[in-house]
N, C-alpha and C. Protein backbone atom coordinates (compact mmCIF):
# COMPACT_ATOMS: atom_id res chain seq x y z
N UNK A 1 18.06 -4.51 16.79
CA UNK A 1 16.60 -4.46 16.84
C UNK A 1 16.13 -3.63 18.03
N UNK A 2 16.86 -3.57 19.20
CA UNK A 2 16.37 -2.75 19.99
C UNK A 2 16.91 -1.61 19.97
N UNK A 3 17.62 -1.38 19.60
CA UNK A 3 18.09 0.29 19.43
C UNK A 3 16.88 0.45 18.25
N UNK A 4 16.45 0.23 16.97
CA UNK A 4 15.75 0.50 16.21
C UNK A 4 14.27 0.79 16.90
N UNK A 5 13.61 -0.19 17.86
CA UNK A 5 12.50 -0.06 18.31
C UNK A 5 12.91 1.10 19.48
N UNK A 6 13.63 1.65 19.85
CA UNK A 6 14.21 2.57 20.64
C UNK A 6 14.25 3.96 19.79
N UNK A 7 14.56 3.96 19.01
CA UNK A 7 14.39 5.36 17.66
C UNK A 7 13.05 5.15 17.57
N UNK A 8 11.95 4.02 17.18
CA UNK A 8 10.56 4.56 16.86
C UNK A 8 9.66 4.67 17.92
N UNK A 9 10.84 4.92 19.39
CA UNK A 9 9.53 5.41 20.27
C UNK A 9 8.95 4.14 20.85
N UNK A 10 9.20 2.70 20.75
CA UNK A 10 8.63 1.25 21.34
C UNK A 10 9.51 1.47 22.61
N UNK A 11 8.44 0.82 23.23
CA UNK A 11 9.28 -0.24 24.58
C UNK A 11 9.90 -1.23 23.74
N UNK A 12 11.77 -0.87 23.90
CA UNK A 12 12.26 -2.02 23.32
C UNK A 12 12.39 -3.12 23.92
N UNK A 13 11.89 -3.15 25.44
CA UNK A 13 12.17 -4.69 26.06
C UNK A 13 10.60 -5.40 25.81
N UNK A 14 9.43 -4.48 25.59
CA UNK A 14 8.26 -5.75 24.98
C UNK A 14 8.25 -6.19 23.70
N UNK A 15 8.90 -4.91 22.87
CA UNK A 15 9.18 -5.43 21.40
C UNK A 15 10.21 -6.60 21.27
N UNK A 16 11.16 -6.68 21.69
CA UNK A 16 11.79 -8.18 21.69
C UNK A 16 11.07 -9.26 22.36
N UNK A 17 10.71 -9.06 23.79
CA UNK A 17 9.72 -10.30 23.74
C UNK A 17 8.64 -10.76 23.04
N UNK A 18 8.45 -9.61 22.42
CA UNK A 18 7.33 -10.36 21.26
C UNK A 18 7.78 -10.79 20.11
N UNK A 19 8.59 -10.21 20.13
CA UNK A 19 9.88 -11.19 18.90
C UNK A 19 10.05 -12.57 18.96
N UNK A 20 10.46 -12.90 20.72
CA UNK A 20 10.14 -14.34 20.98
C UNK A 20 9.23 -15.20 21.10
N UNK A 21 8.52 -14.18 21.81
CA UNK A 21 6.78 -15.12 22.14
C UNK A 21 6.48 -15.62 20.60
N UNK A 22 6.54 -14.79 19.21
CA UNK A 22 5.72 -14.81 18.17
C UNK A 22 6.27 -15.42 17.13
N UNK A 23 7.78 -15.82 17.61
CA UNK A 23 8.72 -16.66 17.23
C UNK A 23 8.93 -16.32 15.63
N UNK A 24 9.50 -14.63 15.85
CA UNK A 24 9.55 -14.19 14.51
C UNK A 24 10.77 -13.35 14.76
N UNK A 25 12.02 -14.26 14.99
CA UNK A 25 12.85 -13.94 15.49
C UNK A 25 13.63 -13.75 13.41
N UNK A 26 13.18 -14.64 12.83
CA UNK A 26 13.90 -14.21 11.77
C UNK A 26 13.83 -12.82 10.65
N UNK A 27 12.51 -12.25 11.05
CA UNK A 27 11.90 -11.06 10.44
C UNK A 27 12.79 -10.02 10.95
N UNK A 28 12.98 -9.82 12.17
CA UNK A 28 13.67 -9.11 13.16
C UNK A 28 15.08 -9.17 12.91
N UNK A 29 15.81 -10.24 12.42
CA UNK A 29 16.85 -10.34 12.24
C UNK A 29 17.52 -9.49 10.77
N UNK A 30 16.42 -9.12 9.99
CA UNK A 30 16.87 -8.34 8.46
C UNK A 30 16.37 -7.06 8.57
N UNK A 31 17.16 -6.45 8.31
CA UNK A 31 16.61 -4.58 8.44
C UNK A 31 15.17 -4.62 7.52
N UNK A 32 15.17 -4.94 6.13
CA UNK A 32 13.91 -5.17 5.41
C UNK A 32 12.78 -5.65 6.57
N UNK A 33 12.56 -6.81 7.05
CA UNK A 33 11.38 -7.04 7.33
C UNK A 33 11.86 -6.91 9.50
N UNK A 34 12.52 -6.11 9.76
CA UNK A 34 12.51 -5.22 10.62
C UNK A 34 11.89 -3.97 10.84
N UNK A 35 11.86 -3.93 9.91
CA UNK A 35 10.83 -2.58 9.83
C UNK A 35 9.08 -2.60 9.65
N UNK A 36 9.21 -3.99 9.12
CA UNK A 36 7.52 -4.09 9.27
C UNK A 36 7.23 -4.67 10.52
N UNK A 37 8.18 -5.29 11.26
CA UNK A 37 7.76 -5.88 12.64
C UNK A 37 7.27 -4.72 13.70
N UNK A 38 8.33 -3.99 13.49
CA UNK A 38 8.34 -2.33 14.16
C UNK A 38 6.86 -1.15 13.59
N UNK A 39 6.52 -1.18 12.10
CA UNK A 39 5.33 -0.76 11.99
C UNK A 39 4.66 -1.38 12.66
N UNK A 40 4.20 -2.81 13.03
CA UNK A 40 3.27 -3.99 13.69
C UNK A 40 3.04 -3.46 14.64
N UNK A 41 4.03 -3.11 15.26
CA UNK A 41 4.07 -3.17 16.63
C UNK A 41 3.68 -2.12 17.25
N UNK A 42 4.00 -0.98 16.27
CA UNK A 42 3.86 0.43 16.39
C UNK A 42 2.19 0.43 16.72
N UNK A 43 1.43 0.31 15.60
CA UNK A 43 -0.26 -0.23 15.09
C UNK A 43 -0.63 -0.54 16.39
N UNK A 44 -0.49 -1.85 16.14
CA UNK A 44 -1.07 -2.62 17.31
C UNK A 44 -0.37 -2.90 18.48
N UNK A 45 0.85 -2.25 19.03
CA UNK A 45 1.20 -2.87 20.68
C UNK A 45 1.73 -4.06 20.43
N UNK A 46 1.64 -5.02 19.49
CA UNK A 46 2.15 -6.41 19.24
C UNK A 46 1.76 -7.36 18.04
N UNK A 47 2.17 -8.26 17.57
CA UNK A 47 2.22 -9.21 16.52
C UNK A 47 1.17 -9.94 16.45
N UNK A 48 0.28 -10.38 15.59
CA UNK A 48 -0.86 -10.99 14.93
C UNK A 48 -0.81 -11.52 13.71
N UNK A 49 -1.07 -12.89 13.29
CA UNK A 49 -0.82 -13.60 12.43
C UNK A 49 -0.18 -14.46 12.64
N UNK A 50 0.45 -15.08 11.42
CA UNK A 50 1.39 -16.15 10.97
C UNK A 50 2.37 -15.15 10.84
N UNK A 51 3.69 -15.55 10.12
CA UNK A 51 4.50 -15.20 9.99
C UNK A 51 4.53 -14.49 8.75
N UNK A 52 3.96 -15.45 7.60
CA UNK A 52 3.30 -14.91 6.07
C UNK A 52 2.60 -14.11 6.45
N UNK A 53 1.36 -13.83 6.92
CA UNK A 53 0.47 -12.50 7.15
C UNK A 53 0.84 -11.35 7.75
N UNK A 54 2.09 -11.33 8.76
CA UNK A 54 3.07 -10.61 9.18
C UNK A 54 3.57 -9.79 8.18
N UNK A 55 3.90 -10.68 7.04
CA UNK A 55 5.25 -10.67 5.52
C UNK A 55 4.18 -9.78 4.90
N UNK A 56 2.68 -10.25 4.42
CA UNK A 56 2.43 -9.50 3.69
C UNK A 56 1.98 -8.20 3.89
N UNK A 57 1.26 -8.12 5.29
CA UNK A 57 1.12 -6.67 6.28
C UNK A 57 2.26 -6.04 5.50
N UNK A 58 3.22 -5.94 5.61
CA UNK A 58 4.53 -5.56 6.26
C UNK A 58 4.78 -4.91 4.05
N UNK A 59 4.22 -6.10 3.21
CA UNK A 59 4.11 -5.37 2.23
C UNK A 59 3.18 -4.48 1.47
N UNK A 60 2.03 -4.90 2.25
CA UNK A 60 0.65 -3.55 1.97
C UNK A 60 0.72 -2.21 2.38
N UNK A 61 2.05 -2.32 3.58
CA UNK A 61 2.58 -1.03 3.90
C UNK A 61 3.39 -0.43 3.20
N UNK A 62 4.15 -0.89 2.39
CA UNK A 62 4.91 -0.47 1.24
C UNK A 62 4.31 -0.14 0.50
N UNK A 63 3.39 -0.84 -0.17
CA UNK A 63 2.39 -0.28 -1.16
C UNK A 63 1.66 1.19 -1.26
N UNK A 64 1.44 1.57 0.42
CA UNK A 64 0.84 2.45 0.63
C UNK A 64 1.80 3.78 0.51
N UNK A 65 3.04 3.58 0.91
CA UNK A 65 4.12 4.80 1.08
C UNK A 65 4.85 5.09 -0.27
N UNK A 66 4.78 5.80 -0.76
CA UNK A 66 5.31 6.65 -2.31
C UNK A 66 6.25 7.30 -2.02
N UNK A 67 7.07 7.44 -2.81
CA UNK A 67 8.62 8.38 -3.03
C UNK A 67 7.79 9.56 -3.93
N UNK A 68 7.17 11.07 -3.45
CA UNK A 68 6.61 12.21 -3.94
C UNK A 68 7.72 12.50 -5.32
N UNK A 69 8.91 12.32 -5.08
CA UNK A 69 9.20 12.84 -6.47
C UNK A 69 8.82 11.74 -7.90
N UNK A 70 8.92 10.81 -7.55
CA UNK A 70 8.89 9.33 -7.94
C UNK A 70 7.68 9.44 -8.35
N UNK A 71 6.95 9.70 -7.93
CA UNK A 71 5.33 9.84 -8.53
C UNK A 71 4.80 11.07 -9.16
N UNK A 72 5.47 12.15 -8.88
CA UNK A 72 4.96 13.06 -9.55
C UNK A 72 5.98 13.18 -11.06
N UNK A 73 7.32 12.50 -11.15
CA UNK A 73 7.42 12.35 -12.33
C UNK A 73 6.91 11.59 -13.60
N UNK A 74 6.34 10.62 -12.64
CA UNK A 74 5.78 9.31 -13.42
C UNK A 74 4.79 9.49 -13.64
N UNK A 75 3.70 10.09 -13.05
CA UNK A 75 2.53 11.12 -13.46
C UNK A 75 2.68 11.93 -14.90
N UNK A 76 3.95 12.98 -14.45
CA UNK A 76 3.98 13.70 -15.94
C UNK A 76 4.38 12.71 -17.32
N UNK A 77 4.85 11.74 -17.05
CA UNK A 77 4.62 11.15 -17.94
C UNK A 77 3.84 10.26 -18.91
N UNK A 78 2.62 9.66 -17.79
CA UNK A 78 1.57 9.01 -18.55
C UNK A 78 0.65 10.42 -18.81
N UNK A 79 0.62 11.61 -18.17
CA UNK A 79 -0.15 12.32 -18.27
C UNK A 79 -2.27 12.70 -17.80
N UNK A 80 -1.84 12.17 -16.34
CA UNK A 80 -2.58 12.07 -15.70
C UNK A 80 -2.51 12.48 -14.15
N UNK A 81 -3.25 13.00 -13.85
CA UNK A 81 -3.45 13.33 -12.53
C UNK A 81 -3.74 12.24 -11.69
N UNK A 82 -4.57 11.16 -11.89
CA UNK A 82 -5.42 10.15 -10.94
C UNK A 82 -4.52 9.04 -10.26
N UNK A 83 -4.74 9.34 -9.14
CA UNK A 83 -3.94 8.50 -8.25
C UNK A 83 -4.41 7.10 -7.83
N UNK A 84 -3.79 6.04 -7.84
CA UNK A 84 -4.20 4.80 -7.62
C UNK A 84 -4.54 4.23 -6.34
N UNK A 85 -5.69 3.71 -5.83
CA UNK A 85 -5.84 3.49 -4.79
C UNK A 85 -4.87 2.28 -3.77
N UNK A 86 -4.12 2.21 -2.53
CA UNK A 86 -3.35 1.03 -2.21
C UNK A 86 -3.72 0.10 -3.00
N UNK A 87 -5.02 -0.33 -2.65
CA UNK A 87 -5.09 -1.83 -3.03
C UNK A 87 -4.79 -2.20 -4.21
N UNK A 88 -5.48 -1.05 -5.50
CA UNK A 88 -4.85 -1.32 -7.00
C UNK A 88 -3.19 -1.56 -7.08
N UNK A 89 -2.43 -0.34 -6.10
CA UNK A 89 -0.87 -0.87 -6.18
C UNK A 89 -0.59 -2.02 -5.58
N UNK A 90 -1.13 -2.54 -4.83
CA UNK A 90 -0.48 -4.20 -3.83
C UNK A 90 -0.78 -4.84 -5.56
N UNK A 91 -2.48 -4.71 -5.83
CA UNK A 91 -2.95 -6.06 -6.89
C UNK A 91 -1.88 -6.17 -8.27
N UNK A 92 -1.47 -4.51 -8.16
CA UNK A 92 -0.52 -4.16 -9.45
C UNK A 92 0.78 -4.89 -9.37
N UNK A 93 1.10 -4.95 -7.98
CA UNK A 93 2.66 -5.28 -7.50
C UNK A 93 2.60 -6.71 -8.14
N UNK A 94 1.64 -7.43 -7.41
CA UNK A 94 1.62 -8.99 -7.75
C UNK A 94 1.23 -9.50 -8.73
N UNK A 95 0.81 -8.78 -9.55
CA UNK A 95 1.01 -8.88 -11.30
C UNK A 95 2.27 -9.27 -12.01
N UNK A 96 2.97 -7.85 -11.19
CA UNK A 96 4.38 -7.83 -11.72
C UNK A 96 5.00 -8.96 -11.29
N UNK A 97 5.10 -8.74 -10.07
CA UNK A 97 6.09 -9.86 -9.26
C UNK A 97 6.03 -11.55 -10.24
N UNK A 98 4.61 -11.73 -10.32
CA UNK A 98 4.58 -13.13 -11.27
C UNK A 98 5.28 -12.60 -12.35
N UNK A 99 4.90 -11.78 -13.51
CA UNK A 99 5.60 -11.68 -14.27
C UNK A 99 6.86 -11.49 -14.48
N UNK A 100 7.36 -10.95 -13.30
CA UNK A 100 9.29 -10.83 -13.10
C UNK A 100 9.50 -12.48 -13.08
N UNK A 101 9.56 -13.33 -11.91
CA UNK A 101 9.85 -14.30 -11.90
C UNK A 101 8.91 -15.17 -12.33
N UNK A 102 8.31 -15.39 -13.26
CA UNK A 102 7.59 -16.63 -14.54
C UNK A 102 8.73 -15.93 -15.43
N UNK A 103 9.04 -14.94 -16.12
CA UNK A 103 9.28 -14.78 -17.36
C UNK A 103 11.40 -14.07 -17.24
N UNK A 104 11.51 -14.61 -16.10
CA UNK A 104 13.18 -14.12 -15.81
C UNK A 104 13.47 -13.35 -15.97
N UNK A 105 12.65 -11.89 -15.79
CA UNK A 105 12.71 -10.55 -15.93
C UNK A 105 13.65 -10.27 -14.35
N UNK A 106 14.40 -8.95 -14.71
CA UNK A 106 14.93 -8.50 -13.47
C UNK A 106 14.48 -6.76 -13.25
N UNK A 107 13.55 -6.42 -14.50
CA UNK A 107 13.44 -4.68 -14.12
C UNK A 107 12.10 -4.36 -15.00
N UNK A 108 11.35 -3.57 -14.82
CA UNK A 108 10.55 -3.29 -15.17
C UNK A 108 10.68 -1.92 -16.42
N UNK A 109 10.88 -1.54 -17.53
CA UNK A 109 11.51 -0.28 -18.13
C UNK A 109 10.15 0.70 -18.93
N UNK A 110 9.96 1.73 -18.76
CA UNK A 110 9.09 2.64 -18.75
C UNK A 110 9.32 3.67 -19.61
N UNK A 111 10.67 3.41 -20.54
CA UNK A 111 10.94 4.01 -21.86
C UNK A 111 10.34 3.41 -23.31
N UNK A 112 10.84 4.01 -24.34
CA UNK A 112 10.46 2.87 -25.42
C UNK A 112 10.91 1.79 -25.45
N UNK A 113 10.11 1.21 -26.38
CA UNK A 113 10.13 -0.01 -26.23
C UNK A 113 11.32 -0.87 -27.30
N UNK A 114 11.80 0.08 -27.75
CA UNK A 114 12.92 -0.26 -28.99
C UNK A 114 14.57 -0.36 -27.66
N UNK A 115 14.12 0.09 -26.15
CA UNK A 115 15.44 0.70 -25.75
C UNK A 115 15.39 -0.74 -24.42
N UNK A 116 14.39 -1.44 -24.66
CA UNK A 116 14.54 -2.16 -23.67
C UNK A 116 14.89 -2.82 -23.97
N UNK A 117 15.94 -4.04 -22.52
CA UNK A 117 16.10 -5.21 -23.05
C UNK A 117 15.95 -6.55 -22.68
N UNK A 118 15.57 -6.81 -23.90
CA UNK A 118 14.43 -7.96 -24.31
C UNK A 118 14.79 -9.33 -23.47
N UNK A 119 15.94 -9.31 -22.77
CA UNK A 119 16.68 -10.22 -21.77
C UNK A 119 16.07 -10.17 -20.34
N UNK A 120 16.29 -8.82 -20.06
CA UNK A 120 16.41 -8.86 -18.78
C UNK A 120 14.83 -7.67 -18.60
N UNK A 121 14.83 -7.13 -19.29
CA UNK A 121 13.34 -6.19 -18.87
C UNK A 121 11.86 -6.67 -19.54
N UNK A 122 11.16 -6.02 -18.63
CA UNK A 122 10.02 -6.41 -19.07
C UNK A 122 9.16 -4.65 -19.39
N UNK A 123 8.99 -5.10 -20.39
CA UNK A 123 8.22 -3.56 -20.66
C UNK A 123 7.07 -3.11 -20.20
N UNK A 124 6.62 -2.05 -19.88
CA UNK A 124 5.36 -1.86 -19.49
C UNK A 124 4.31 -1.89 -20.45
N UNK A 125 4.56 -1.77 -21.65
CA UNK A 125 3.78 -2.22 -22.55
C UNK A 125 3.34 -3.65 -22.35
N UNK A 126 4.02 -4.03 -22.22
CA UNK A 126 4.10 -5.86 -21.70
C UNK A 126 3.07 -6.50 -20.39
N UNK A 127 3.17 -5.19 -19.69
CA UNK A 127 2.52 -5.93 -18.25
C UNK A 127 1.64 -5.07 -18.21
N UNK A 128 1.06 -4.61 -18.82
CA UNK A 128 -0.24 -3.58 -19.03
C UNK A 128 -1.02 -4.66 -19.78
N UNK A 129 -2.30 -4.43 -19.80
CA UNK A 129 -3.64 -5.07 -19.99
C UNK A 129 -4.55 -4.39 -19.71
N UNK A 130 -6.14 -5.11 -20.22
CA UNK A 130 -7.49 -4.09 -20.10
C UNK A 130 -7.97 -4.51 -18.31
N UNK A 131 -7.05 -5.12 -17.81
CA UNK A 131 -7.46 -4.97 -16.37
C UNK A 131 -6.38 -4.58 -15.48
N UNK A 132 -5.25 -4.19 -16.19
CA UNK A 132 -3.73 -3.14 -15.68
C UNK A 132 -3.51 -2.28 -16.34
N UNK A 133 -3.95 -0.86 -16.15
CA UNK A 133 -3.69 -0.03 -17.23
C UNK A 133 -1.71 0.09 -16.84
N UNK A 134 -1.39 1.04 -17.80
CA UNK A 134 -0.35 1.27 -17.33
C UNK A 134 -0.23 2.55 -16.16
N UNK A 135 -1.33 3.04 -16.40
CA UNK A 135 -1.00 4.47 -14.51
C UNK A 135 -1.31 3.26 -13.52
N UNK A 136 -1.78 2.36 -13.55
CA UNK A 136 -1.36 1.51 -11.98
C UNK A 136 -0.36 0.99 -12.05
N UNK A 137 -0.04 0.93 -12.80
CA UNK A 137 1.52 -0.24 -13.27
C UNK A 137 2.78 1.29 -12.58
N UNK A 138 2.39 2.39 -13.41
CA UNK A 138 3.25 3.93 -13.06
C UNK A 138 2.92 3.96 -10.96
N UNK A 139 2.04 3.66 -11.23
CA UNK A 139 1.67 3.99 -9.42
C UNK A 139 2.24 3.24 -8.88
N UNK A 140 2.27 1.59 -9.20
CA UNK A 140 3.00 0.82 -8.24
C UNK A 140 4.22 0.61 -7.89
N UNK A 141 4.86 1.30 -8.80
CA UNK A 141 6.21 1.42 -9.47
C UNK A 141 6.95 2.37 -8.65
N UNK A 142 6.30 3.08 -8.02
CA UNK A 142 6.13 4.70 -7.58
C UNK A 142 6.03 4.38 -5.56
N UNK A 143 6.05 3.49 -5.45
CA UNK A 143 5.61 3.12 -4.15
C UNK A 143 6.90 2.56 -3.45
N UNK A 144 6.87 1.93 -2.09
CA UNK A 144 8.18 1.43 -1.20
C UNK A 144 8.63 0.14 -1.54
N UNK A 145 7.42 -0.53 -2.39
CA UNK A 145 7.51 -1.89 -2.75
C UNK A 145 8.70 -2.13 -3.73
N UNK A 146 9.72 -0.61 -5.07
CA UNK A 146 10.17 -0.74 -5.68
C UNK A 146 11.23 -0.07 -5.66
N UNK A 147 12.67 0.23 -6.25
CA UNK A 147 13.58 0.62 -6.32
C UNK A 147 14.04 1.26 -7.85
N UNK A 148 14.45 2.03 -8.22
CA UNK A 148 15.20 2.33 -9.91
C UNK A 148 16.40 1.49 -9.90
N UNK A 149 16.52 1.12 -10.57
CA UNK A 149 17.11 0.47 -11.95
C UNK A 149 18.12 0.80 -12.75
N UNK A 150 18.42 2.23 -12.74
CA UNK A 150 18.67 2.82 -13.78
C UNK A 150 17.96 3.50 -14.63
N UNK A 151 17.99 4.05 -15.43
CA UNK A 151 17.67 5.49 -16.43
C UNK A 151 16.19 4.47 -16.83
N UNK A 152 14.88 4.87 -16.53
CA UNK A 152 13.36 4.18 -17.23
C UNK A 152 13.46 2.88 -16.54
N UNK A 153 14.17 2.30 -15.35
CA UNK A 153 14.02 0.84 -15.42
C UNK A 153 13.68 1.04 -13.83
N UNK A 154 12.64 0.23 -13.10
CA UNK A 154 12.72 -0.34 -11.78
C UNK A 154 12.36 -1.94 -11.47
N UNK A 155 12.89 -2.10 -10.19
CA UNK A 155 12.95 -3.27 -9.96
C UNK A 155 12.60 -3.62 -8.30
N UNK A 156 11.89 -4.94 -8.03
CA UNK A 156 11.60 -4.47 -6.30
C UNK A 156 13.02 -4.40 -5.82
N UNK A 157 12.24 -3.77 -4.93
CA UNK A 157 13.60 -3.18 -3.83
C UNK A 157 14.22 -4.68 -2.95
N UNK A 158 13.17 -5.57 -2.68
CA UNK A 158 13.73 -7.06 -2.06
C UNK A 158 13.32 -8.02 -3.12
N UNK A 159 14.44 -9.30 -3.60
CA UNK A 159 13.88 -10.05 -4.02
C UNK A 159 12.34 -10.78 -3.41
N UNK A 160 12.90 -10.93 -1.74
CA UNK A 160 11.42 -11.50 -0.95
C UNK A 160 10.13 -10.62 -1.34
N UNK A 161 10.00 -9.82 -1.72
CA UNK A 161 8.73 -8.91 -1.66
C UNK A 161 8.32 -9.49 -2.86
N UNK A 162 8.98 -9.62 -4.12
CA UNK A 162 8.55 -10.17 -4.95
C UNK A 162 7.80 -11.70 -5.06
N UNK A 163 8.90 -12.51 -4.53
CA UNK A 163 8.36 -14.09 -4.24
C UNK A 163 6.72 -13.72 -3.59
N UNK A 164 6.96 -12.80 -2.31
CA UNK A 164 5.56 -13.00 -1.66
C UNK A 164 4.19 -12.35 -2.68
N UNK A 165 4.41 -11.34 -2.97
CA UNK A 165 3.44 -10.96 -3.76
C UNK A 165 3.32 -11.31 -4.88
N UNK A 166 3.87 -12.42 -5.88
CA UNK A 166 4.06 -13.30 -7.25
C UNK A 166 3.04 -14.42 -6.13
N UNK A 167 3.38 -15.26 -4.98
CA UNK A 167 2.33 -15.99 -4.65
C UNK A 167 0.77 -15.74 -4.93
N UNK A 168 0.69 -14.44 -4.09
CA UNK A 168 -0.66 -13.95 -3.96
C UNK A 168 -1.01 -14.00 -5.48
N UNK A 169 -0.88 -13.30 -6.37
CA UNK A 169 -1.18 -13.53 -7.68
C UNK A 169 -1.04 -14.99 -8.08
N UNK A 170 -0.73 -15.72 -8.04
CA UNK A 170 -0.28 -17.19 -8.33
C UNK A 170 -1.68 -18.29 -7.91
N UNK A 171 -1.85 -17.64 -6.21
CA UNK A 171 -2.69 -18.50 -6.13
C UNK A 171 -4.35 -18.32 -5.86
N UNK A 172 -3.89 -17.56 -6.82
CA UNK A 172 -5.55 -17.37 -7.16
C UNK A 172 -6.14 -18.61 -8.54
N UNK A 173 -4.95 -18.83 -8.86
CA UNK A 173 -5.23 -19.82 -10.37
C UNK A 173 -5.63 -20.96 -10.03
N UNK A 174 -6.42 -22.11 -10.79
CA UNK A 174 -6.47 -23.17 -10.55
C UNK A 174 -4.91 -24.19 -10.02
N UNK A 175 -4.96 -25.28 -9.91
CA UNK A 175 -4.18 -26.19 -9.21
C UNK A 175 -3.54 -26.49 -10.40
N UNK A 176 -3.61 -26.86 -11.68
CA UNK A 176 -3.19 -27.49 -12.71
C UNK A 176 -2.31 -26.30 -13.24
N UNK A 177 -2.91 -25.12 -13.54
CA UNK A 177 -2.06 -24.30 -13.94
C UNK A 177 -0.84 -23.74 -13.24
N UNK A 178 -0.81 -23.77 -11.90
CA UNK A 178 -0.11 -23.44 -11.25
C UNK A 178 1.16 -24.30 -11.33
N UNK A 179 0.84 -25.52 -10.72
CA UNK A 179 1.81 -26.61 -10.94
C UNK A 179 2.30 -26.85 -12.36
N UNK A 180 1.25 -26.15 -13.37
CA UNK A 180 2.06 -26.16 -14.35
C UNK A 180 3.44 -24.59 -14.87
N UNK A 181 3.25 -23.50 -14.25
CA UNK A 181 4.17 -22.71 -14.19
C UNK A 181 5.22 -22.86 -12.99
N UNK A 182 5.19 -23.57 -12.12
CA UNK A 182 6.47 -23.45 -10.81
C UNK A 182 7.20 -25.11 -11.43
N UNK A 183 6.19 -25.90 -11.93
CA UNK A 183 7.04 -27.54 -11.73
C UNK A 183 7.65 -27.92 -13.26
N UNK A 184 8.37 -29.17 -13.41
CA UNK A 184 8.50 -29.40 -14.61
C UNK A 184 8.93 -31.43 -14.36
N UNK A 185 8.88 -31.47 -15.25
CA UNK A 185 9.02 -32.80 -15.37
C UNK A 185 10.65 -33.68 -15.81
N UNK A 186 10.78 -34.56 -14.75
CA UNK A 186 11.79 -35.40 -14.96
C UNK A 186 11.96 -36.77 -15.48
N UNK A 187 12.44 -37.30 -16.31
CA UNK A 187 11.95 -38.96 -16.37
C UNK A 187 10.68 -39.60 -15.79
N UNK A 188 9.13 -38.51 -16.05
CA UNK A 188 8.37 -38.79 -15.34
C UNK A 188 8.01 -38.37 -13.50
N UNK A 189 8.84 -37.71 -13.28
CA UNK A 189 8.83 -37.36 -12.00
C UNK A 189 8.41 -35.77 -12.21
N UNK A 190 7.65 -35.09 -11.37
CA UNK A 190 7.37 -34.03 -11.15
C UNK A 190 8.42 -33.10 -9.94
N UNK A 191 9.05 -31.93 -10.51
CA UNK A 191 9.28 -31.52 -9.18
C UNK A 191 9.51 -30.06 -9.72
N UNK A 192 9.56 -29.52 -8.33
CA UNK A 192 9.46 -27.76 -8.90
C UNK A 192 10.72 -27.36 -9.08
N UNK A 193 11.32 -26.00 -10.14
CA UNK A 193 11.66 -25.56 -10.90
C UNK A 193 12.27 -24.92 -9.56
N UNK A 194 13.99 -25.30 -9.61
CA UNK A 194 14.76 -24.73 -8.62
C UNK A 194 14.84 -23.05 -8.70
N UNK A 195 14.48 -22.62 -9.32
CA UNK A 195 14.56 -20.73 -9.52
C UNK A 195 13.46 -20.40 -8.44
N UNK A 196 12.19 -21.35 -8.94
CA UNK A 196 10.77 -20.97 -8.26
C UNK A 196 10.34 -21.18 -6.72
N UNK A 197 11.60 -22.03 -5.99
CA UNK A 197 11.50 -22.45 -5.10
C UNK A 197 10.66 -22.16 -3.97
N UNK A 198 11.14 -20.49 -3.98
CA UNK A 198 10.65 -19.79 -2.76
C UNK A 198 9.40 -19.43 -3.40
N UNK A 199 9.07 -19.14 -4.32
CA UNK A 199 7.73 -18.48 -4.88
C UNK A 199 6.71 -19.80 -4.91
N UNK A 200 7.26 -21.19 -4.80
CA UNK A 200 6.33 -22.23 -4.35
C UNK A 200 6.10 -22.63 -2.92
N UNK A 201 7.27 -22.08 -2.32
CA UNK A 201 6.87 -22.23 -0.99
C UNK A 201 5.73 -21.25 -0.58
N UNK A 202 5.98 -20.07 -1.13
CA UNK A 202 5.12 -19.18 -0.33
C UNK A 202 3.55 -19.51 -1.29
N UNK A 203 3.44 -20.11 -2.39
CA UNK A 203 2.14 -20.36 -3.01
C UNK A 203 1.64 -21.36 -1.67
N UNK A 204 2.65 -22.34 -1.49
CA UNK A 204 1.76 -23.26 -0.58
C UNK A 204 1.64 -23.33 0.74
């Protein structure tokens, strides 16, 4: 961590103490969310928030940074010029993200729809709607938040990015519905759905 804040130009001896003071010693500890501590810090001189508001900073910045080839192919293919604004890609991300983990999807596929599979992908036909077209779905796809897959398929680049941004979408819903997609029922007992774990922690 301090050689890293040492390459982006930080004082690496205040960037670790603020590692401690802000007691976000575990962010710091994974190259993934090492790097948003280090944008943070970059910004602002030091850490603000919780640890979650840290997490999701750290993914609105992803949202914002695009792979240029990555987007200008995915462009020629819906056949449009118009570029999506961040915020449509974060709101796009956390669309997906619920829909990856509600529906045990692992990739998102952007070919036909005869070539996907019906196991493990989720089509963009699928996660498109009259309030997701598919060029935000192409844009978000197109951003730091995601990784390829293979030949038409992507998938996020961290499982965590997903959990966090499947929350944000999550908890916007009422209380009943929610608890009714993360929990399930035992001999009468309620408890949440060991897959969903982390995506209920971070709802609550």
């Amino acid at each position: 961590a301090e050689l890293a804040a040492e390459k982006w130009g930080l004082d690496k001896r205040a960037f670790i103490m603020a590692v401690y003071d802000r007691k976000v010693v575990g962010l710091a500890a994974l190259p993934t969310t090492l790097f948003f501590l280090l944008a943070e810090f970059r910004e602002g001189g030091g850490f603000s928030g919780t640890h979650r508001e840290l997490y999701e900073r750290g993914c609105q910045r992803l949202a914002r940074e695009v792979d240029p080839r990555r987007t200008e192919t995915l462009r020629q293919l819906r056949g449009t010029a118009r570029v999506s604004t961040p915020q449509e890609i974060f709101e796009a991300a956390g669309r997906l993200a619920g829909l990856f983990l509600l529906c045990g999807k692992a990739s998102i596929h952007i070919g036909a729809l005869d070539e996907a599979d019906s196991t493990s992908d989720l089509h963009i036909s699928e996660a498109a709607d009259a309030t997701l077209t598919e060029w935000v779905v192409m844009d978000s796809i197109a951003s730091g938040l995601f990784t390829s897959r293979g030949p038409n398929r992507f998938g996020f680049a961290h499982q965590t990015f997903a959990e966090c941004l499947a929350s944000q979408f999550l908890s916007r819903l009422p209380l009943i519905q929610i608890r009714s997609l993360l929990c399930a029922r035992d001999a009468g007992d309620e408890h949440v759905v060991p897959q969903r774990a982390e995506t209920a922690a971070w709802v609550a």
